[in-house]
N, C-alpha and C. Protein backbone atom coordinates (compact mmCIF):
# COMPACT_ATOMS: atom_id res chain seq x y z
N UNK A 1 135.23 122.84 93.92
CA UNK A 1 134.00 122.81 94.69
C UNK A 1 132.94 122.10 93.86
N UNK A 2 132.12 121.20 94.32
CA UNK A 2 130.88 120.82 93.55
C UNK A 2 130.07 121.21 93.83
N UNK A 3 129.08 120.72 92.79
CA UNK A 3 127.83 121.93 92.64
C UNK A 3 126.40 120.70 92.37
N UNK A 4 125.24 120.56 93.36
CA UNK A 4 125.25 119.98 93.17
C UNK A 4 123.13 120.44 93.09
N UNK A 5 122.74 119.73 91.62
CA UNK A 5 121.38 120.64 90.76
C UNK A 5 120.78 119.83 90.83
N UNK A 6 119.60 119.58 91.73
CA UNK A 6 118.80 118.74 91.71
C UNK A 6 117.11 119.18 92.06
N UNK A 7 116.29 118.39 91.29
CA UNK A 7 114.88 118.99 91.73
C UNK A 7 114.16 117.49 92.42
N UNK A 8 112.78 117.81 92.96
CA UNK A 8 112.71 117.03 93.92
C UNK A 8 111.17 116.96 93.73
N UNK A 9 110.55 115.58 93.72
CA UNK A 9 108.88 115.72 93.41
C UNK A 9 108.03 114.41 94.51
N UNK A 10 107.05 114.64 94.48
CA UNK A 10 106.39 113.73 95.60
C UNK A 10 105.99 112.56 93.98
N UNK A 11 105.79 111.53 94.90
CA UNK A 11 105.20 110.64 94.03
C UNK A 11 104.36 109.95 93.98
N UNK A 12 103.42 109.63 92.90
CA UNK A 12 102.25 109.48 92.97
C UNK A 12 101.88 107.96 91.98
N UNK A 13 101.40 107.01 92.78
CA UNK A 13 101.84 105.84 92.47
C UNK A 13 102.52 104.72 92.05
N UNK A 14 102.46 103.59 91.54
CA UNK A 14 103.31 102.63 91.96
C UNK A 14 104.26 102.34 90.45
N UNK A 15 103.83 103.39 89.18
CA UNK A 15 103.69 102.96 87.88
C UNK A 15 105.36 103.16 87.74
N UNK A 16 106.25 103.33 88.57
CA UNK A 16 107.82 104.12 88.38
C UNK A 16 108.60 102.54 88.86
N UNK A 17 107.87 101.36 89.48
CA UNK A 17 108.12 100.24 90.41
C UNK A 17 108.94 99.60 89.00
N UNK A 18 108.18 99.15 87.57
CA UNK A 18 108.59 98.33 86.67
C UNK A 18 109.52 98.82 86.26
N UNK A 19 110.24 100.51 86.30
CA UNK A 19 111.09 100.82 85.58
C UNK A 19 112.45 100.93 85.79
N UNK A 20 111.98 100.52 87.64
CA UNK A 20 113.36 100.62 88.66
C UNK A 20 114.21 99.27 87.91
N UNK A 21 115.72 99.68 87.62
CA UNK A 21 116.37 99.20 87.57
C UNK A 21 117.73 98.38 88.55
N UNK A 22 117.58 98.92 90.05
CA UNK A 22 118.47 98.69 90.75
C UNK A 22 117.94 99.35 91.68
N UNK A 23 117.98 98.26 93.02
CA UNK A 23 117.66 99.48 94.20
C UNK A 23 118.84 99.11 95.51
N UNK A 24 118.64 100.09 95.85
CA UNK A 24 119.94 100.35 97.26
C UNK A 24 119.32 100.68 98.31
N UNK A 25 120.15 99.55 99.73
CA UNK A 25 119.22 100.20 100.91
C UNK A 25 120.06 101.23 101.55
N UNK A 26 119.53 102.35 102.22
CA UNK A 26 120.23 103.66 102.53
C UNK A 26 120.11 103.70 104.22
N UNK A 27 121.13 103.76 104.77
CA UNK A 27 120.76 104.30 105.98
C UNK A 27 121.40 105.65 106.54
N UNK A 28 121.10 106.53 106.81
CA UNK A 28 121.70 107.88 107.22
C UNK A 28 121.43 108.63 108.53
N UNK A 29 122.33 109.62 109.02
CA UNK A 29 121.83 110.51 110.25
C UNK A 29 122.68 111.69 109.95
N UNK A 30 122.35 112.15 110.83
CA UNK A 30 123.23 113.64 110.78
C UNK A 30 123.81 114.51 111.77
N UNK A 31 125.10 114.82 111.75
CA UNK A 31 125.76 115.45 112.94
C UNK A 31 125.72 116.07 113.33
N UNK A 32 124.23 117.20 112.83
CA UNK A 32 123.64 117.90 113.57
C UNK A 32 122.65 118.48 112.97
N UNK A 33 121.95 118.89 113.49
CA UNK A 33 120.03 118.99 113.61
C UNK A 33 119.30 120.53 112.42
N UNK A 34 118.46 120.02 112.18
CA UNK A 34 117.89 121.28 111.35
C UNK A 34 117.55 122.35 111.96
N UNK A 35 117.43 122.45 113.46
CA UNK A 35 117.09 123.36 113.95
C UNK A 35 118.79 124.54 113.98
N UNK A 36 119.76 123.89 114.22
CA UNK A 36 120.84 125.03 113.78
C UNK A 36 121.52 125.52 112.65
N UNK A 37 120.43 124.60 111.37
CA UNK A 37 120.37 125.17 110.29
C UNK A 37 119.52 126.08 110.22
N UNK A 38 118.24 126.10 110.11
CA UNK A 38 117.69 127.17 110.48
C UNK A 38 117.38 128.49 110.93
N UNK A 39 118.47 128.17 111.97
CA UNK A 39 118.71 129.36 113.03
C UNK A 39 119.79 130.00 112.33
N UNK A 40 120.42 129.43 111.90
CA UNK A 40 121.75 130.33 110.91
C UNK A 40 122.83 129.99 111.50
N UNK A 41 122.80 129.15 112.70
CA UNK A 41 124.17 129.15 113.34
C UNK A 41 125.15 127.92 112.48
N UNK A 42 124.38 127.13 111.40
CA UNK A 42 125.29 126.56 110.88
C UNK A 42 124.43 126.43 109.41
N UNK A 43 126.05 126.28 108.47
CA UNK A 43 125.14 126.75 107.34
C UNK A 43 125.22 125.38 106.44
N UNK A 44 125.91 124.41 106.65
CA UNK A 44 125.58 123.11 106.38
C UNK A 44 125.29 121.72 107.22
N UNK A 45 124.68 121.35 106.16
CA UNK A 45 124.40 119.37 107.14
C UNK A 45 125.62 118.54 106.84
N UNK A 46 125.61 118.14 107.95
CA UNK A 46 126.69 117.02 107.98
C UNK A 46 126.00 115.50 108.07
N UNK A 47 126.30 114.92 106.55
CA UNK A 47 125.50 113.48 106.93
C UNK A 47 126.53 112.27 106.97
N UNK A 48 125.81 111.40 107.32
CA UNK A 48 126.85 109.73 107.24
C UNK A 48 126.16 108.52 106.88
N UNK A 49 126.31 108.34 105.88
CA UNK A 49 125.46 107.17 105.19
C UNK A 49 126.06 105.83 104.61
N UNK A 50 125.41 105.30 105.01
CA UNK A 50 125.56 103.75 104.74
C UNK A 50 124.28 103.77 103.71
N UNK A 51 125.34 103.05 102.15
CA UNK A 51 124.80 102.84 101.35
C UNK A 51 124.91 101.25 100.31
N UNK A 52 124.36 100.44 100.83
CA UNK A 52 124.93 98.70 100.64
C UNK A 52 125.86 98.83 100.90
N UNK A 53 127.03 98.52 100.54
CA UNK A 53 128.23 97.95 100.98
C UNK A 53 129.30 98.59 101.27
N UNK A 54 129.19 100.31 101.12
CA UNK A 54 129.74 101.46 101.18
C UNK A 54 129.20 102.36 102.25
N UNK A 55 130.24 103.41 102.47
CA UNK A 55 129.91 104.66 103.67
C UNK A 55 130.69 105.44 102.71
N UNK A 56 129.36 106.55 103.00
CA UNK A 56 130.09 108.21 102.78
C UNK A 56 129.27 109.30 104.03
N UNK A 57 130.48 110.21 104.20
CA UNK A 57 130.45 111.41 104.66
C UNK A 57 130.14 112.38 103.71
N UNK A 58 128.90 113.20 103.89
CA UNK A 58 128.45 114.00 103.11
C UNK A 58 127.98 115.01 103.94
N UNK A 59 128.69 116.36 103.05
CA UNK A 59 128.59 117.75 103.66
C UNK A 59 127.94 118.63 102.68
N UNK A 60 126.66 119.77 102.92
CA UNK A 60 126.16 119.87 101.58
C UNK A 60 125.40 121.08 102.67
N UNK A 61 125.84 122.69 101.62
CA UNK A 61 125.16 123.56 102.17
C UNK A 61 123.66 123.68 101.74
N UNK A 62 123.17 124.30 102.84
CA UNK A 62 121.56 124.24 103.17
C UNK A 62 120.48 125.36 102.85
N UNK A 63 121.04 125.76 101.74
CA UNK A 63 120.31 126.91 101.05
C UNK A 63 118.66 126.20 100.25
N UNK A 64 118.09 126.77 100.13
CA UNK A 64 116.62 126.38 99.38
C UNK A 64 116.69 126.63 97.91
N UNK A 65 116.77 125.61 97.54
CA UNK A 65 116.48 125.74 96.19
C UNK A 65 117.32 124.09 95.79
N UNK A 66 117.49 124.61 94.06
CA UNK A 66 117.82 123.24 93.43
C UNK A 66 119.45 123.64 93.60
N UNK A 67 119.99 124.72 93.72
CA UNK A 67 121.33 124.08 93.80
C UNK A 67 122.37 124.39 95.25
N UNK A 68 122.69 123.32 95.16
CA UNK A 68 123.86 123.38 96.32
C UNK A 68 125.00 123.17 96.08
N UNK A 69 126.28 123.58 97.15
CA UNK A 69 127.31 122.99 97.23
C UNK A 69 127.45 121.34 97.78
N UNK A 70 128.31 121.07 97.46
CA UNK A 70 127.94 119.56 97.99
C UNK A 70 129.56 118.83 98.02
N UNK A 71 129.53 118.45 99.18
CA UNK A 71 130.88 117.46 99.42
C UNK A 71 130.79 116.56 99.49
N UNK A 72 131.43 114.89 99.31
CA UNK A 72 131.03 113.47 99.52
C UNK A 72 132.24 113.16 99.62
N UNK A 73 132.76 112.08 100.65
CA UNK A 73 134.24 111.62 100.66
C UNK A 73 133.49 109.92 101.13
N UNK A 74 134.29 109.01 100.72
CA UNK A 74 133.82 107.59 100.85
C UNK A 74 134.74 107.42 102.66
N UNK A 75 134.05 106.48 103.11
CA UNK A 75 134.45 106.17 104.52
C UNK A 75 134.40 104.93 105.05
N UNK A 76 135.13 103.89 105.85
CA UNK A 76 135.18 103.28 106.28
C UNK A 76 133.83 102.58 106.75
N UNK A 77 133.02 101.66 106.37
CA UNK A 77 131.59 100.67 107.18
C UNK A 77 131.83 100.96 108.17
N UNK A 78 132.21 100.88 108.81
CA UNK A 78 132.98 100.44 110.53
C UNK A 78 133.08 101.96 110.97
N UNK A 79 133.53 102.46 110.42
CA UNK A 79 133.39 104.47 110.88
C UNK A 79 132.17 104.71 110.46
N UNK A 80 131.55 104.94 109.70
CA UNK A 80 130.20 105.01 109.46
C UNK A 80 129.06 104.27 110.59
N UNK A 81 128.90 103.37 110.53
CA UNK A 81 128.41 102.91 111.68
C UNK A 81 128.91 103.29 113.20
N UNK A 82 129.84 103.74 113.25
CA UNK A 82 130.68 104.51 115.01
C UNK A 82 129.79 105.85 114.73
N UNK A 83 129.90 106.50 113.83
CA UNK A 83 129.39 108.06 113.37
C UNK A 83 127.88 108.15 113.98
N UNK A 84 127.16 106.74 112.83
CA UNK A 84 125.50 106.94 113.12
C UNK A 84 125.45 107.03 114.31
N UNK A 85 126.17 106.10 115.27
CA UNK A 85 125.64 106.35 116.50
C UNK A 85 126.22 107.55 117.63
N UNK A 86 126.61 108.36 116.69
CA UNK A 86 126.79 110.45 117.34
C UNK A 86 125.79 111.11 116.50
N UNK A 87 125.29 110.45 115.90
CA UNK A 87 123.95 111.25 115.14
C UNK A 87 122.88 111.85 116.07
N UNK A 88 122.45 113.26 115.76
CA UNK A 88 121.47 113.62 116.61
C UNK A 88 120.16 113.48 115.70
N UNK A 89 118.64 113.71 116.39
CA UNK A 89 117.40 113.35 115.77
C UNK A 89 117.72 111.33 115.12
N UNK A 90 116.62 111.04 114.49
CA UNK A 90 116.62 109.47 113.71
C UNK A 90 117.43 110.00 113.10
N UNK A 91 117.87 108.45 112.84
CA UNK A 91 118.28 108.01 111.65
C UNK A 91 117.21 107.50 110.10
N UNK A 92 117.87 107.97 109.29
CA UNK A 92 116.90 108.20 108.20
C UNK A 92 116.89 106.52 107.11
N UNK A 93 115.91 106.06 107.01
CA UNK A 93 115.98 104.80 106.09
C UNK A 93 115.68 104.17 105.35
N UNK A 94 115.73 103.99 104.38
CA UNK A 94 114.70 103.91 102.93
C UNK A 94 115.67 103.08 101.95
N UNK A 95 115.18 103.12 100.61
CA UNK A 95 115.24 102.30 99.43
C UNK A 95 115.51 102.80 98.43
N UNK A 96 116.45 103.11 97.88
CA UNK A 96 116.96 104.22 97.06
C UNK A 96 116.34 103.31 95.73
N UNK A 97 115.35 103.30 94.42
CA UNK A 97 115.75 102.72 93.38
C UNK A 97 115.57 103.55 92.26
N UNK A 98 116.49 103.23 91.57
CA UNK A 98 117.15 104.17 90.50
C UNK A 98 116.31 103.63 89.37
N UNK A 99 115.46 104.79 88.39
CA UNK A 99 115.13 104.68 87.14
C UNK A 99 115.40 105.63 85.58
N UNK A 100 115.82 105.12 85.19
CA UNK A 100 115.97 105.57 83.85
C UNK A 100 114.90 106.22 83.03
N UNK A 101 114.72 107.64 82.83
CA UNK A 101 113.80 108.39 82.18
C UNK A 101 114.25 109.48 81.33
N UNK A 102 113.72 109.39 79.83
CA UNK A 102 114.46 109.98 79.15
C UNK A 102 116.57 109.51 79.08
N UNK A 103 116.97 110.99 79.79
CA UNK A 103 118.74 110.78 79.06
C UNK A 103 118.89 111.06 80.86
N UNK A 104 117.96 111.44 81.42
CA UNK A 104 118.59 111.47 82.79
C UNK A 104 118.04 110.25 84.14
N UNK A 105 119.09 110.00 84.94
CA UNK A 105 118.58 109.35 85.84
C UNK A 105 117.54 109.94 87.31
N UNK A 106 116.62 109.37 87.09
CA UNK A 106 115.89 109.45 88.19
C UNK A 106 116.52 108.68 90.06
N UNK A 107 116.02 109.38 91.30
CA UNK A 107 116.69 108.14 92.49
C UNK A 107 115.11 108.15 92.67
N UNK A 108 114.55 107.26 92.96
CA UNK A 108 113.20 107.44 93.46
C UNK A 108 113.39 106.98 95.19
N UNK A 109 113.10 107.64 96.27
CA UNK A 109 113.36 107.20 97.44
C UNK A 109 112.00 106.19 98.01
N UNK A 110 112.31 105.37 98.59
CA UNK A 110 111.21 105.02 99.08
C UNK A 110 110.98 105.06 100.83
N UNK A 111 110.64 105.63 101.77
CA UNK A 111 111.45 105.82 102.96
C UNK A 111 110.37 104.85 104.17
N UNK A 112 111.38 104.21 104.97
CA UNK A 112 111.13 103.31 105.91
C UNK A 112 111.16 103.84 107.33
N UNK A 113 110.33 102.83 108.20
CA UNK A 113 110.56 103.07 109.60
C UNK A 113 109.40 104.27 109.88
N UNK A 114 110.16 105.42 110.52
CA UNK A 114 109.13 106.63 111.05
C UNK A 114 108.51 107.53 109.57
N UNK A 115 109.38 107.41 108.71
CA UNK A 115 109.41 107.73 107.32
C UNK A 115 108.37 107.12 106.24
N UNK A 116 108.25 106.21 106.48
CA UNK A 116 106.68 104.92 105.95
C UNK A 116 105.55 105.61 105.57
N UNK A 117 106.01 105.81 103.90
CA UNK A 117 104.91 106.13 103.26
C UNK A 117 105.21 106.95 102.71
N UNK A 118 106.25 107.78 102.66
CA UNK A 118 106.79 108.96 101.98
C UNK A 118 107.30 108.59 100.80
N UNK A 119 107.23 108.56 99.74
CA UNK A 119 107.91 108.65 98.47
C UNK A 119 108.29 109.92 97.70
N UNK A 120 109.42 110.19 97.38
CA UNK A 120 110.41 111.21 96.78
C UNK A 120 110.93 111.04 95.34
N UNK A 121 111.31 111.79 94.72
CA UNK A 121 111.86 111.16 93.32
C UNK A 121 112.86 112.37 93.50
N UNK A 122 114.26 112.32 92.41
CA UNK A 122 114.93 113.77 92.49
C UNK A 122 115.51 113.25 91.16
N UNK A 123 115.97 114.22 90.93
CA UNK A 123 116.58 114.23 89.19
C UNK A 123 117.80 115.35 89.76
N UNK A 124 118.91 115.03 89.11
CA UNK A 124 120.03 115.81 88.94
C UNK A 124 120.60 116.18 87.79
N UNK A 125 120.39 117.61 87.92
CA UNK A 125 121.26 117.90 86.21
C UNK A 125 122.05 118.73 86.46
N UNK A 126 122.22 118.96 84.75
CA UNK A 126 124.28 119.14 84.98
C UNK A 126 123.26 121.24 84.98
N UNK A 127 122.67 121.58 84.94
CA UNK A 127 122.36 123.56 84.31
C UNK A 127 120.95 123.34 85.27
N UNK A 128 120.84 124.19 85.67
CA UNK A 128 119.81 124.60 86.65
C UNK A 128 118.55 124.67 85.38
N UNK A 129 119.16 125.39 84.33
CA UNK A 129 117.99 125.33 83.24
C UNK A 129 117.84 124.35 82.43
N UNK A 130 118.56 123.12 82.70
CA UNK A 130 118.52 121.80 81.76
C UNK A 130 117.34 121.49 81.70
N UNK A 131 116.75 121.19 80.31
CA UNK A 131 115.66 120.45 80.21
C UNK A 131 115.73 119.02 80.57
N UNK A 132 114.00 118.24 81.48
CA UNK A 132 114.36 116.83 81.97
C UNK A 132 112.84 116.23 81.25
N UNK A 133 113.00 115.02 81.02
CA UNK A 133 111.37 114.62 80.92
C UNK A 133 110.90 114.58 82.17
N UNK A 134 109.71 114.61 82.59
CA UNK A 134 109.11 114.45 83.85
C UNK A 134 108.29 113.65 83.97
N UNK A 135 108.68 112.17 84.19
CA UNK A 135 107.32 111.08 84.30
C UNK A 135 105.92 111.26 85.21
N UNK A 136 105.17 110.66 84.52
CA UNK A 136 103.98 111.05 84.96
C UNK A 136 104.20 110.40 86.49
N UNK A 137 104.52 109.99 86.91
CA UNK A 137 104.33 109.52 88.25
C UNK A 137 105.29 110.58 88.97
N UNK A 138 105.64 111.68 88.70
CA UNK A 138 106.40 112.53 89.63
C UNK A 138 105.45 113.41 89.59
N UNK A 139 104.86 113.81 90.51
CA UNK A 139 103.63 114.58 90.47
C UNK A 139 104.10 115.83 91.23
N UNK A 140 103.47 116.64 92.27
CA UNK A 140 103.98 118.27 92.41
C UNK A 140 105.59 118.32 93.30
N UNK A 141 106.02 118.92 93.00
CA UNK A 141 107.57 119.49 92.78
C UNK A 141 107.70 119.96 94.49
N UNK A 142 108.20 119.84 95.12
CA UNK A 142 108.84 120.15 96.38
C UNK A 142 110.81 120.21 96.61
N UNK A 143 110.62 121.01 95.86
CA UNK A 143 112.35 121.30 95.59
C UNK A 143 112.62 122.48 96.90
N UNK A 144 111.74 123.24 96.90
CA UNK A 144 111.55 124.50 97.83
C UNK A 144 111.49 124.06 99.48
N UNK A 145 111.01 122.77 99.81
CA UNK A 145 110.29 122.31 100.51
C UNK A 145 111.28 121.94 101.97
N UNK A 146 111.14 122.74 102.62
CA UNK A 146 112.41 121.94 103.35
C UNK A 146 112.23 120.76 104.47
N UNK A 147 110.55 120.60 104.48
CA UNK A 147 110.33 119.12 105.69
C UNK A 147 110.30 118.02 104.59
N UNK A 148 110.79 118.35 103.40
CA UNK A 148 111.30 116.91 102.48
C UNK A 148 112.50 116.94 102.59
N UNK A 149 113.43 117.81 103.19
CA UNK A 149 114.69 116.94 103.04
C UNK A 149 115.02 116.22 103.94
N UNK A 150 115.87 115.38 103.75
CA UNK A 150 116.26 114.45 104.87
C UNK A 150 116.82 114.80 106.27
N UNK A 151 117.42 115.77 106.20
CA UNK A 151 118.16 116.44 107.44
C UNK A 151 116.66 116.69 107.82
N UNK A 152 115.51 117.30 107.59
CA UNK A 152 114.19 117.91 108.10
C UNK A 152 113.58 116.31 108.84
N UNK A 153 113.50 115.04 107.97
CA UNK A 153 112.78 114.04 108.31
C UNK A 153 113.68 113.68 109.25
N UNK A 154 114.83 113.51 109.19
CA UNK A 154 115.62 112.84 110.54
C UNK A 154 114.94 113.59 112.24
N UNK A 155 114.84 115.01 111.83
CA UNK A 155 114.38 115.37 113.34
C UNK A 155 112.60 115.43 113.70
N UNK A 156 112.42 115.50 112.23
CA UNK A 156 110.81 115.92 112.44
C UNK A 156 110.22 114.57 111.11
N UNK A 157 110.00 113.30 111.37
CA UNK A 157 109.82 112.46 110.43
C UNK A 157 108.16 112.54 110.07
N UNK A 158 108.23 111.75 108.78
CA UNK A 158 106.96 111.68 108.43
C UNK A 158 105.64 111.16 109.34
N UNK A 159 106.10 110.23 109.93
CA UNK A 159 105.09 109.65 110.69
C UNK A 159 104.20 110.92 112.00
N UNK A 160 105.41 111.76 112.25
CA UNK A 160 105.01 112.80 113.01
C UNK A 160 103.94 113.91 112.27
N UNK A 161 104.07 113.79 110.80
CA UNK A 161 103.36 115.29 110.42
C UNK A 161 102.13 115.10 110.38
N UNK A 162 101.36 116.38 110.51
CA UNK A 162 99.84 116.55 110.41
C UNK A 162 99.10 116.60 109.10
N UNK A 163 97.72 116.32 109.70
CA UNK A 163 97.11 116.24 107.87
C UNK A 163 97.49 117.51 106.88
N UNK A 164 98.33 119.19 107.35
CA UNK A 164 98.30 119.84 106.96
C UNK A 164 99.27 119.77 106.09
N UNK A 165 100.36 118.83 106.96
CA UNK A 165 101.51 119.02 106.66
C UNK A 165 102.11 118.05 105.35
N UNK A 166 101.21 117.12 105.45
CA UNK A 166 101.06 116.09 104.50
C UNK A 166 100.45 116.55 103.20
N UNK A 167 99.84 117.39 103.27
CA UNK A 167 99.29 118.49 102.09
C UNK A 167 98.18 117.88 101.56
């Protein structure tokens, strides 16, 4: 089973842009909706992503916090793209670029479309208690947060939230 430790921060300007080393365009949906996560009637997301030149199926239980279970199996372009379109809520779409900080890698998201304007950063480590550096441009922590995850933005996207919600 994998296990999969990640924390999650909003981001706060552009100073993380020079350090990106590689970026990937992401497109994703999901086979079913946050609202029957929520409700309890299902206890993971089922996603399908197109990631440049690759597809994966990714299954990943939906508990709050930094760690999850997490499944990924690689998939066919051509099935991946048949999938997105059984996706319920958007499809999710952004700019994955990866930076190097400290000994661990940063994904910094950048998210497109209904999503426009949202920036994310996440760090994955191997111990829930691993120490990480934390660049100054990752500013307050939304690991807890569940209208940052993607399964949340696919049905309820950024462009939709209120000034409250935007914090």
């Amino acid at each position: 089973m994998a296990i999969e430790i990640e924390r999650k921060f909003l981001v706060t300007g552009d100073a993380w842009r020079a350090a990106a080393h590689a970026v990937i365009p992401m497109a994703q949906g999901y086979l079913n909706d946050v609202g029957a996560v929520e409700a309890g009637t299902q206890k993971a997301s089922v996603r399908v992503r197109l990631q440049g030149e690759t597809a994966f199926l990714n299954i990943k239980s939906r508990q709050m916090g930094h760690t999850r279970q997490e499944f990924e199996y690689p998939v066919p372009v051509e099935d991946a793209r048949a999938l997105l379109a059984l996706c319920v809520g958007g499809l999710v779409d952004k700019r994955r670029h990866l930076v190097t900080v400290g000994a661990h890698l940063w994904e910094v998201d950048e998210f497109l479309g209904d999503n426009a304007g949202l920036v994310v950063a996440e760090v994955e480590l191997g111990a829930a208690d691993e120490a990480f550096e934390k660049p100054e441009w990752a500013g307050a922590e939304v690991t807890d947060e569940g209208r940052y995850y993607n399964l949340a933005l696919a049905s309820h996207p950024y462009a939709r939230w209120s000034a409250a919600e935007r914090g």
